[in-house]
Protein backbone atom coordinates (compact mmCIF):
# COMPACT_ATOMS: atom_id res chain seq x y z
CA UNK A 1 21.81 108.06 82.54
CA UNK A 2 21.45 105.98 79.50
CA UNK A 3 18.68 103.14 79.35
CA UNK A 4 18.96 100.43 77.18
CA UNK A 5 16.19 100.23 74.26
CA UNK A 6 12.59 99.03 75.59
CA UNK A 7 12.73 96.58 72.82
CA UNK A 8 16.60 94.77 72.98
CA UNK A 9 16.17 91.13 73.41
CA UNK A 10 18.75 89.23 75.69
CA UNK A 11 21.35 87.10 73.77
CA UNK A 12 20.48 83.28 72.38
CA UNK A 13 21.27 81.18 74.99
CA UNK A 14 21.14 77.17 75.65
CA UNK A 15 18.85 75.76 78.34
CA UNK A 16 20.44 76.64 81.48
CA UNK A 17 22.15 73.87 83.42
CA UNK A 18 20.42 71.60 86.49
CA UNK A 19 22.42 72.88 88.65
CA UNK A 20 22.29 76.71 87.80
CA UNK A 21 25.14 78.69 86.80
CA UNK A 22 25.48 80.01 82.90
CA UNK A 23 24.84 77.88 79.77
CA UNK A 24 27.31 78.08 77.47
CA UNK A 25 26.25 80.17 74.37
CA UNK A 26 24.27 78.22 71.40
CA UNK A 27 25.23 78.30 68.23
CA UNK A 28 26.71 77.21 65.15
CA UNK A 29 30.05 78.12 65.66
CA UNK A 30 30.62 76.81 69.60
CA UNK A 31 32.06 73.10 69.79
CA UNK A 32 33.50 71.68 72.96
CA UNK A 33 36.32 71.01 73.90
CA UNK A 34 38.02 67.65 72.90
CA UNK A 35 39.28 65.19 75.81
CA UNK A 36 43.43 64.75 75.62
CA UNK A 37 44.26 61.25 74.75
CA UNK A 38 47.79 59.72 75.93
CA UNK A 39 49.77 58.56 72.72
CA UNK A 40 50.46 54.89 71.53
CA UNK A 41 54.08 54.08 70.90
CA UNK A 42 54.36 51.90 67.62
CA UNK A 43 56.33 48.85 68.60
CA UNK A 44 58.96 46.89 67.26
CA UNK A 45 57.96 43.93 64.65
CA UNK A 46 58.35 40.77 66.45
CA UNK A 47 57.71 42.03 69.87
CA UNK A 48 53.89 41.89 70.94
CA UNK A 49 53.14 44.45 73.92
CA UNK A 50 52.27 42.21 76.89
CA UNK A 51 48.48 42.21 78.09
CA UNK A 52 49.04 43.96 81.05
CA UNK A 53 50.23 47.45 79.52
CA UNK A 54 48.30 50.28 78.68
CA UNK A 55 49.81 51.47 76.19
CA UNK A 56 48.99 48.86 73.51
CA UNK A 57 52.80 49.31 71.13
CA UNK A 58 54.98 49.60 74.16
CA UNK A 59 57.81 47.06 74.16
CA UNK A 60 59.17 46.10 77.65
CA UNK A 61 63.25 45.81 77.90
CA UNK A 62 65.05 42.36 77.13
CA UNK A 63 65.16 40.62 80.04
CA UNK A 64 67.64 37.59 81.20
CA UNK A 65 66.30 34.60 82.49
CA UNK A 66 66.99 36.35 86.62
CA UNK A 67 65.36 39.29 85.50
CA UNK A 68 68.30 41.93 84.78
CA UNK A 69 68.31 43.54 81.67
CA UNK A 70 70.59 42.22 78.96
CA UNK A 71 73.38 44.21 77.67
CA UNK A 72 73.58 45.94 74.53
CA UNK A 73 74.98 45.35 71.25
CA UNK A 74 76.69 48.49 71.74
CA UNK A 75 77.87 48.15 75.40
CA UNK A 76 79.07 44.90 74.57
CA UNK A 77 81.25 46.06 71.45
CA UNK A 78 82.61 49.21 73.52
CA UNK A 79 83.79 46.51 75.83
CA UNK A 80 85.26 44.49 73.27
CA UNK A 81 87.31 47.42 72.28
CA UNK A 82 88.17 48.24 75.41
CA UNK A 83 89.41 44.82 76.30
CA UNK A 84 91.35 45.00 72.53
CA UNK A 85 93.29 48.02 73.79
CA UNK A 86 94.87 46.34 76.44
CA UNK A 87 95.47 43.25 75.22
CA UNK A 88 97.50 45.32 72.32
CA UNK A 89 99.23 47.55 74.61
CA UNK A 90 100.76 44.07 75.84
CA UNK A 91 101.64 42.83 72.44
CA UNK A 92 103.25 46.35 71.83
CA UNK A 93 105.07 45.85 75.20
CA UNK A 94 106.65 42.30 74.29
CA UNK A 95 106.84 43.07 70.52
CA UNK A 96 109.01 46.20 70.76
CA UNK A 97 112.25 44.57 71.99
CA UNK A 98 112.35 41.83 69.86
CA UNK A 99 111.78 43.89 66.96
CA UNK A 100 114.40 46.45 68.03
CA UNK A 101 116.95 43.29 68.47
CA UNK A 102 116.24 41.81 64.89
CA UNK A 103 117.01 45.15 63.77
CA UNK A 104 120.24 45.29 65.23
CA UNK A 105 120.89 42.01 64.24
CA UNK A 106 120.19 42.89 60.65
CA UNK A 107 122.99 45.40 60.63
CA UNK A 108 125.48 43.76 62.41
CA UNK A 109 125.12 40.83 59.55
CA UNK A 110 124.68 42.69 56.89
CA UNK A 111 128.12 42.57 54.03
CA UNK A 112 130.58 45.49 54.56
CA UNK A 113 130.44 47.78 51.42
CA UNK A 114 132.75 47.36 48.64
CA UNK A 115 136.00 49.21 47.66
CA UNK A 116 134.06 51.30 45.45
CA UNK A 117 131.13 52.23 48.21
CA UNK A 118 128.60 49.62 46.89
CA UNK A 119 126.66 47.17 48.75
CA UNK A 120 126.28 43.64 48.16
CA UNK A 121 123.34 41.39 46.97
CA UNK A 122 122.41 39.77 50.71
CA UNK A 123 121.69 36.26 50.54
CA UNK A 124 118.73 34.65 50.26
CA UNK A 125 119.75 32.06 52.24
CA UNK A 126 120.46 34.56 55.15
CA UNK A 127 117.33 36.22 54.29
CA UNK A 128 115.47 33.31 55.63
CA UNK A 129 117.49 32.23 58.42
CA UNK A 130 118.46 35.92 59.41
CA UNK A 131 114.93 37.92 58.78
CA UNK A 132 111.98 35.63 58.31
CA UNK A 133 112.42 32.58 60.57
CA UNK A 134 113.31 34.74 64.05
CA UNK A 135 110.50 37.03 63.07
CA UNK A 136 108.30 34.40 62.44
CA UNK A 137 109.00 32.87 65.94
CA UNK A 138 108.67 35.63 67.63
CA UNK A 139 104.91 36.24 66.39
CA UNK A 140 103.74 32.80 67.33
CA UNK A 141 105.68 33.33 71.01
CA UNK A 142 103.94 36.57 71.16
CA UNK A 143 101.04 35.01 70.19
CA UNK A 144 101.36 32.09 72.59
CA UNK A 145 101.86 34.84 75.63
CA UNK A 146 98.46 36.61 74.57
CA UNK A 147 96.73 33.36 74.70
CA UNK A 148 97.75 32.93 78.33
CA UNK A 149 97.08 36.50 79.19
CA UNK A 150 93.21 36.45 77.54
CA UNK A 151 93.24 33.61 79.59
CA UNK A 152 94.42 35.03 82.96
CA UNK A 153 92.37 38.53 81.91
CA UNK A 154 89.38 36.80 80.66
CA UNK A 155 88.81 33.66 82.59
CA UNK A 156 91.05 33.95 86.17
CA UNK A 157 90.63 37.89 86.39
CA UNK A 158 86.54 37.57 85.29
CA UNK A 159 85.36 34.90 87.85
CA UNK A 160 85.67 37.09 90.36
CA UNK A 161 83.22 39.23 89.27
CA UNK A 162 81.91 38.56 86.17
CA UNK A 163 83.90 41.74 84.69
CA UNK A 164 86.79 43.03 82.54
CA UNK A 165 87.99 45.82 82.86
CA UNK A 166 85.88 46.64 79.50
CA UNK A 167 83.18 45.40 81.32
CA UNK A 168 83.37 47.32 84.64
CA UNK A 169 83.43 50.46 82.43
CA UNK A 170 80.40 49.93 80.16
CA UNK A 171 78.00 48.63 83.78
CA UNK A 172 77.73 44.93 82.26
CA UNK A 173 78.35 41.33 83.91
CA UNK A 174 78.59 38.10 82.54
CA UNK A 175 76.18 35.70 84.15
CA UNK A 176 74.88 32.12 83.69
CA UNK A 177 71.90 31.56 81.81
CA UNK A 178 70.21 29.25 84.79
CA UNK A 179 69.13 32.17 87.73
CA UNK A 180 71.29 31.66 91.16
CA UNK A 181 73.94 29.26 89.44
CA UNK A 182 77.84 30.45 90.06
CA UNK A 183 79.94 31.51 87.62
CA UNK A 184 82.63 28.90 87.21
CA UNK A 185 86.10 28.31 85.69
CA UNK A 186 85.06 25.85 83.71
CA UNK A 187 82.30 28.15 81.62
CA UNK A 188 84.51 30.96 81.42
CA UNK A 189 86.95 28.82 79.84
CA UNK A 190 84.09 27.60 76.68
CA UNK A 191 83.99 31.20 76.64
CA UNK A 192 87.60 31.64 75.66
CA UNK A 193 87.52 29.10 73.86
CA UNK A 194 85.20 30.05 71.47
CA UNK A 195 86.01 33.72 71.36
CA UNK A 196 90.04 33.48 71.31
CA UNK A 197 91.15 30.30 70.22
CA UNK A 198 88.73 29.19 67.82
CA UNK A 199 88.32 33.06 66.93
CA UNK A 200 91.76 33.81 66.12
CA UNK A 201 92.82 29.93 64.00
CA UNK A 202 89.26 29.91 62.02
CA UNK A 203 89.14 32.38 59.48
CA UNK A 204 85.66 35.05 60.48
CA UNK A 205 84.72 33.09 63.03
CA UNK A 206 84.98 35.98 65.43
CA UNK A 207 83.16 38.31 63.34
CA UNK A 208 80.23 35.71 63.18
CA UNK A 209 80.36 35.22 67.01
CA UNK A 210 80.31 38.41 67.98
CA UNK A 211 77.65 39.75 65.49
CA UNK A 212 75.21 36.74 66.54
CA UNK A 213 73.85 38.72 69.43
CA UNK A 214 72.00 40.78 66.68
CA UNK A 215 69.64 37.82 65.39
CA UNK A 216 69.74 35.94 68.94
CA UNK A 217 66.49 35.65 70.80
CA UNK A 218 65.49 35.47 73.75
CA UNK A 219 68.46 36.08 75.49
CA UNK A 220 70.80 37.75 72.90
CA UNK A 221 74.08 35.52 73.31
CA UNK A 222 76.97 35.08 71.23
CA UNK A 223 78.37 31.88 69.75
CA UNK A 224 80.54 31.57 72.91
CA UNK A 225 77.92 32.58 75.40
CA UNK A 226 75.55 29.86 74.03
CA UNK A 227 78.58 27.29 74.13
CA UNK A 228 79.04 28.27 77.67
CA UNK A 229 75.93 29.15 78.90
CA UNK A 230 76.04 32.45 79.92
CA UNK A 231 74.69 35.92 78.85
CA UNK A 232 75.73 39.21 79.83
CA UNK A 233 73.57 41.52 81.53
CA UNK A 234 73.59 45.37 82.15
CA UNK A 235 74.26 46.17 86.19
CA UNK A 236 74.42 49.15 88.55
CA UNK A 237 78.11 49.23 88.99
């Protein structure tokens, strides 16, 4: 059997532990083993992390003053648009006869052709009183029937929830801005009036209102919730 030389000397070692066991080999090249540290999240600017966190850039969600979470710019525009697309499915529904009658209005007034085949000049006179004046009224009457329906969508149909139907599909609520109050009549109807009225007769006014909730702190309301005193806040269901 083979013997190892008399003279082989054992390996470089370090001094062993207290406790016995193997010390880890000496040596230039050995180096421990780093400890893993969790990562920081960089915050962001305007929002300090709160004292109690321990993880010194993490930013907490928006809260509203009862503690829910406040919607988001984008939950509350995908709203909006739903809302938009049924409030213009109505205006399609109430436009589309009287345009089809001033249609066949137009033709039944309209000058028989000539002997030859030609058509006459029409009238200016009947241009106004025929064409521009009925269509004219019938855009401010449609416009006078949306007004009631935002207000029997967004004011009667809301209070009972808090909800559109916008709202019941993007999970957010309207709420007022003191915790435990109700949700009345009366500030759901600053809300309209803000958002429809004054919206739709001042020229961007509505684009101003609705883009306020960007800039808006602490509660991130637009023009109309401010004037009514609500904010709108994400939910379960």
């Amino acid at each position: 059997m083979t013997q190892p030389p008399p003279n082989a000397s054992p390996p470089p070692a370090g001094s062993p532990p207290p406790g016995g066991g193997f010390a880890p080999p000496s040596g230039p090249s050995y180096a421990p083993p780093t400890q893993y540290a969790p990562p920081t999240y960089a915050g962001l600017p305007g929002y300090p992390p709160p004292a109690h966190s321990p993880y010194p850039g993490f930013v907490p969600l928006a809260l509203a003053p009862n503690g829910q979470p406040l919607a988001s710019f984008t939950d509350r525009l995908l709203a909006w648009l739903i809302d938009t697309a049924v409030a213009s499915a109505l205006a399609m529904v109430l436009f589309l006869p009287v345009f089809v009658w001033l249609v066949v209005r137009m033709v039944d007034q309209m000058p028989p052709p000539g002997p030859d085949g030609t058509l006459a000049e029409p009238d200016p006179s009947m241009l106004i009183t025929d064409v521009f004046l009925p269509v004219l009224l019938a855009e401010l009457g449609i416009f006078a029937l949306l007004l009631v329906f935002y207000w029997l969508y967004h004011v009667e149909y809301a209070r009972r929830t808090g909800q559109t139907l916008g709202k019941k599909v993007m999970k957010i609520r309207i709420v007022p801005v003191e915790p435990g109050a109700t949700l009345t009549r009366g500030a759901l109807g600053k809300r309209y009036l803000v958002e429809f009225v004054a919206g739709s007769l001042v020229p961007f006014a509505s684009y101003l209102d609705g883009f306020w909730q960007l800039w808006d702190k602490p509660w991130q309301q637009c023009l109309h919730d401010k004037f009514a005193g609500t904010v709108v806040v994400k939910v379960a269901a």
